[in-house]
N, C-alpha and C. Protein backbone atom coordinates (compact mmCIF):
# COMPACT_ATOMS: atom_id res chain seq x y z
N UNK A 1 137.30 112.42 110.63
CA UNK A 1 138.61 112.77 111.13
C UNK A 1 138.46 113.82 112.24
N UNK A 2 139.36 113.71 113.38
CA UNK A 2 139.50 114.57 114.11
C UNK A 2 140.38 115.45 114.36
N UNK A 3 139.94 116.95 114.80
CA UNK A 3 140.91 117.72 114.83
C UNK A 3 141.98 118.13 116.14
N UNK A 4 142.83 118.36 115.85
CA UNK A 4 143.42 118.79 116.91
C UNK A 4 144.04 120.03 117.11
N UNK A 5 143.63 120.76 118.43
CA UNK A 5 143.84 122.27 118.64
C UNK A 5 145.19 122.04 119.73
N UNK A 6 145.76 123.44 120.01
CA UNK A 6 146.51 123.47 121.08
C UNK A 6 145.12 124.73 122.39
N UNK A 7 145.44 124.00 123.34
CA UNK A 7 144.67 124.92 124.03
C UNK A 7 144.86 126.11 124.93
N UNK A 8 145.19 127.26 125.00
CA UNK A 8 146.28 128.21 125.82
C UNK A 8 145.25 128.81 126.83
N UNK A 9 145.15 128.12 127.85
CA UNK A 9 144.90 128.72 129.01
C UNK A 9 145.51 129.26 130.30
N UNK A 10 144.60 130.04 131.33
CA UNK A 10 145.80 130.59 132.73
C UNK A 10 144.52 131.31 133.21
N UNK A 11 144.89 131.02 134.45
CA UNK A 11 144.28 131.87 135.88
C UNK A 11 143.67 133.26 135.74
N UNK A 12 142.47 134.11 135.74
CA UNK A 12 142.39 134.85 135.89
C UNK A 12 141.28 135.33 136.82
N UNK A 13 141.82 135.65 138.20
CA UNK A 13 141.05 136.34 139.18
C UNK A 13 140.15 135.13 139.39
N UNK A 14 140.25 133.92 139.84
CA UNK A 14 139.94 132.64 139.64
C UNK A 14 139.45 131.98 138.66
N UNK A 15 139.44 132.45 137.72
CA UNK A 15 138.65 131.39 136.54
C UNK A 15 139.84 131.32 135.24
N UNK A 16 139.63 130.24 135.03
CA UNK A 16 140.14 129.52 133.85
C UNK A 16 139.78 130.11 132.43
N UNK A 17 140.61 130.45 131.82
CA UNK A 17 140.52 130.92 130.50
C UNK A 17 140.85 130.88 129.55
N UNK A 18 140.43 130.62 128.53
CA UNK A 18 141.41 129.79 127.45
C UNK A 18 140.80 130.28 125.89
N UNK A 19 142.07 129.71 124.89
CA UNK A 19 141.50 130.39 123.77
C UNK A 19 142.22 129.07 122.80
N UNK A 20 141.94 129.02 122.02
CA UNK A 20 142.26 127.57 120.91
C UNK A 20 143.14 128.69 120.03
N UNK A 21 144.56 128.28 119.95
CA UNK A 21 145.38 129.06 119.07
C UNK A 21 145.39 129.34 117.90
N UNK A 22 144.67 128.06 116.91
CA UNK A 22 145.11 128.02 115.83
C UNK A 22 143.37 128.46 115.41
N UNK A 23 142.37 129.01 116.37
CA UNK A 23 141.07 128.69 115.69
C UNK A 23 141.01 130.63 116.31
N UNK A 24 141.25 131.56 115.50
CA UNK A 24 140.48 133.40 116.44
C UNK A 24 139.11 132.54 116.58
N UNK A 25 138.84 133.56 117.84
CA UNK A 25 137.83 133.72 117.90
C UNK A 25 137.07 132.38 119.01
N UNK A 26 138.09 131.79 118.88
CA UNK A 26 137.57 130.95 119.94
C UNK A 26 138.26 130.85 121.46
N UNK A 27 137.34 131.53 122.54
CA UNK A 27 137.74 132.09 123.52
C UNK A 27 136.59 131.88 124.54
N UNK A 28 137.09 131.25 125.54
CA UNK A 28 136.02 131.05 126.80
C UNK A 28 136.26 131.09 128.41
N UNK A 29 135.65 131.03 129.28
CA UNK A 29 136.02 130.91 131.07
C UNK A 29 135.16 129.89 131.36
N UNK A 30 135.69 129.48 132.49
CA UNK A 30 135.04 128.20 133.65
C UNK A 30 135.75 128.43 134.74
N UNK A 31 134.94 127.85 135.79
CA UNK A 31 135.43 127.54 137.04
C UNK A 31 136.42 126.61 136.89
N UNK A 32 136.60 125.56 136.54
CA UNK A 32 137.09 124.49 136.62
C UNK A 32 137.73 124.26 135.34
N UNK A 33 138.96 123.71 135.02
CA UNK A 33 139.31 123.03 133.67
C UNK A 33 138.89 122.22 133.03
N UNK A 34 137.87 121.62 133.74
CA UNK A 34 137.34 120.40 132.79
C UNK A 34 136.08 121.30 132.17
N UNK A 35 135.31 122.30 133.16
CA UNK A 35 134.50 122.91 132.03
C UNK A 35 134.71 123.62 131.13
N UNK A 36 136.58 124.84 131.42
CA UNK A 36 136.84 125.00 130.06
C UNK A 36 136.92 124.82 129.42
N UNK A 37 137.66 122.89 128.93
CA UNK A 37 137.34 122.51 128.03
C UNK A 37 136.66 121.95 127.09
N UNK A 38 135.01 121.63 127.61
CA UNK A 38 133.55 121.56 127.68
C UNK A 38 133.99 123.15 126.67
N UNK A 39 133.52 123.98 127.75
CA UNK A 39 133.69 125.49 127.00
C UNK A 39 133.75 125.89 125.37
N UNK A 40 135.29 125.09 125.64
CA UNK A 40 135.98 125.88 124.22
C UNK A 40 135.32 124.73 123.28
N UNK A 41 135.24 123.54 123.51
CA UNK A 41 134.48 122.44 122.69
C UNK A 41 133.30 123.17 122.09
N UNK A 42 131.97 123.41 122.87
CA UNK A 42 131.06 124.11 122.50
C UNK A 42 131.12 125.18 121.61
N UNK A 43 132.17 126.00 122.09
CA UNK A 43 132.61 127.41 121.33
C UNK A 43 133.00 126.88 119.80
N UNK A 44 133.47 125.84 119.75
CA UNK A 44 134.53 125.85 118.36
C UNK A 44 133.09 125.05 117.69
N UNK A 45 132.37 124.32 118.16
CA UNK A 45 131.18 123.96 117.28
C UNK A 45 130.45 124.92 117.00
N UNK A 46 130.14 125.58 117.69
CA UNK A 46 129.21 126.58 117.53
C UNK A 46 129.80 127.63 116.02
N UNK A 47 130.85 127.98 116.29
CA UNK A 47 131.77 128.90 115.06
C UNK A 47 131.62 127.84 113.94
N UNK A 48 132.00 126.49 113.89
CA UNK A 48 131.56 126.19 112.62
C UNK A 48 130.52 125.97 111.96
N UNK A 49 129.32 126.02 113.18
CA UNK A 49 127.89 125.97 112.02
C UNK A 49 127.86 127.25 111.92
N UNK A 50 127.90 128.20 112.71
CA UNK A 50 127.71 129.67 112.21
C UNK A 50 128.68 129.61 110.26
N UNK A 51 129.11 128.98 109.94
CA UNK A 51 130.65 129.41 109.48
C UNK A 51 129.83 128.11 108.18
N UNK A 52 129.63 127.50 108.42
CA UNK A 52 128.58 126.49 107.34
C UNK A 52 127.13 126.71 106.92
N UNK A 53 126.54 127.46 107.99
CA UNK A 53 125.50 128.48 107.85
C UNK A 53 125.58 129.47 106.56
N UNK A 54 126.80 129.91 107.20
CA UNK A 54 127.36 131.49 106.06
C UNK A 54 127.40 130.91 104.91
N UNK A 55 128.17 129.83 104.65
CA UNK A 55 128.60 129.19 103.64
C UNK A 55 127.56 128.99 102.64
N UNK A 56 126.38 127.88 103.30
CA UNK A 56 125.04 127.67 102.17
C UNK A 56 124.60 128.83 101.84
N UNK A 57 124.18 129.82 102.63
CA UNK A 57 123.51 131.55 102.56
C UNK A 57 124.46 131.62 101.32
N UNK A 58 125.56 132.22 101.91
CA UNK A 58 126.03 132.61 99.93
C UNK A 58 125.75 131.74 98.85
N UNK A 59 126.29 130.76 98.71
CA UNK A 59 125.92 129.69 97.60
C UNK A 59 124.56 130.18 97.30
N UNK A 60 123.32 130.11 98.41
CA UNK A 60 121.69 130.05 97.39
C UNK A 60 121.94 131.76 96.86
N UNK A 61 122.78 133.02 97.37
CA UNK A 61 122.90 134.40 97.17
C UNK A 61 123.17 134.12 95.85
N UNK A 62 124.40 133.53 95.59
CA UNK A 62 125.17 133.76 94.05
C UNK A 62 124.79 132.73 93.11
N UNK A 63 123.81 131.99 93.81
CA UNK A 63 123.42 130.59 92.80
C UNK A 63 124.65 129.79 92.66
N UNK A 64 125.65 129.27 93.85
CA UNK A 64 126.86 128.63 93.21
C UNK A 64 126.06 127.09 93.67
């Protein structure tokens, strides 16, 4: 299944900037809009293996 974000970006001092509303923490720049959204793509994968990473680490911590 796929997810769907809203994406809130705008102009700053030329570059594109954007942040996925419903995801903190996910926040990026590009030249261009198509690489912001490259960008924030990368960004939001990246947070969930960090975030599935964390996840197994505790489990082997507490033996769950």
């Amino acid at each position: 299944m796929q997810r769907q974000f809203t994406l809130q970006y705008w102009l700053d001092d030329g570059w594109y900037v954007g942040r996925l509303l419903e995801v903190p923490g996910v926040i990026s720049q590009a030249q261009t809009l198509k690489e912001l959204k490259e960008n924030i793509r990368d960004a939001y994968q990246l947070m969930m293996e960090d975030e599935l990473d964390y996840t197994v680490s505790n489990r082997r911590f507490f033996n769950c």
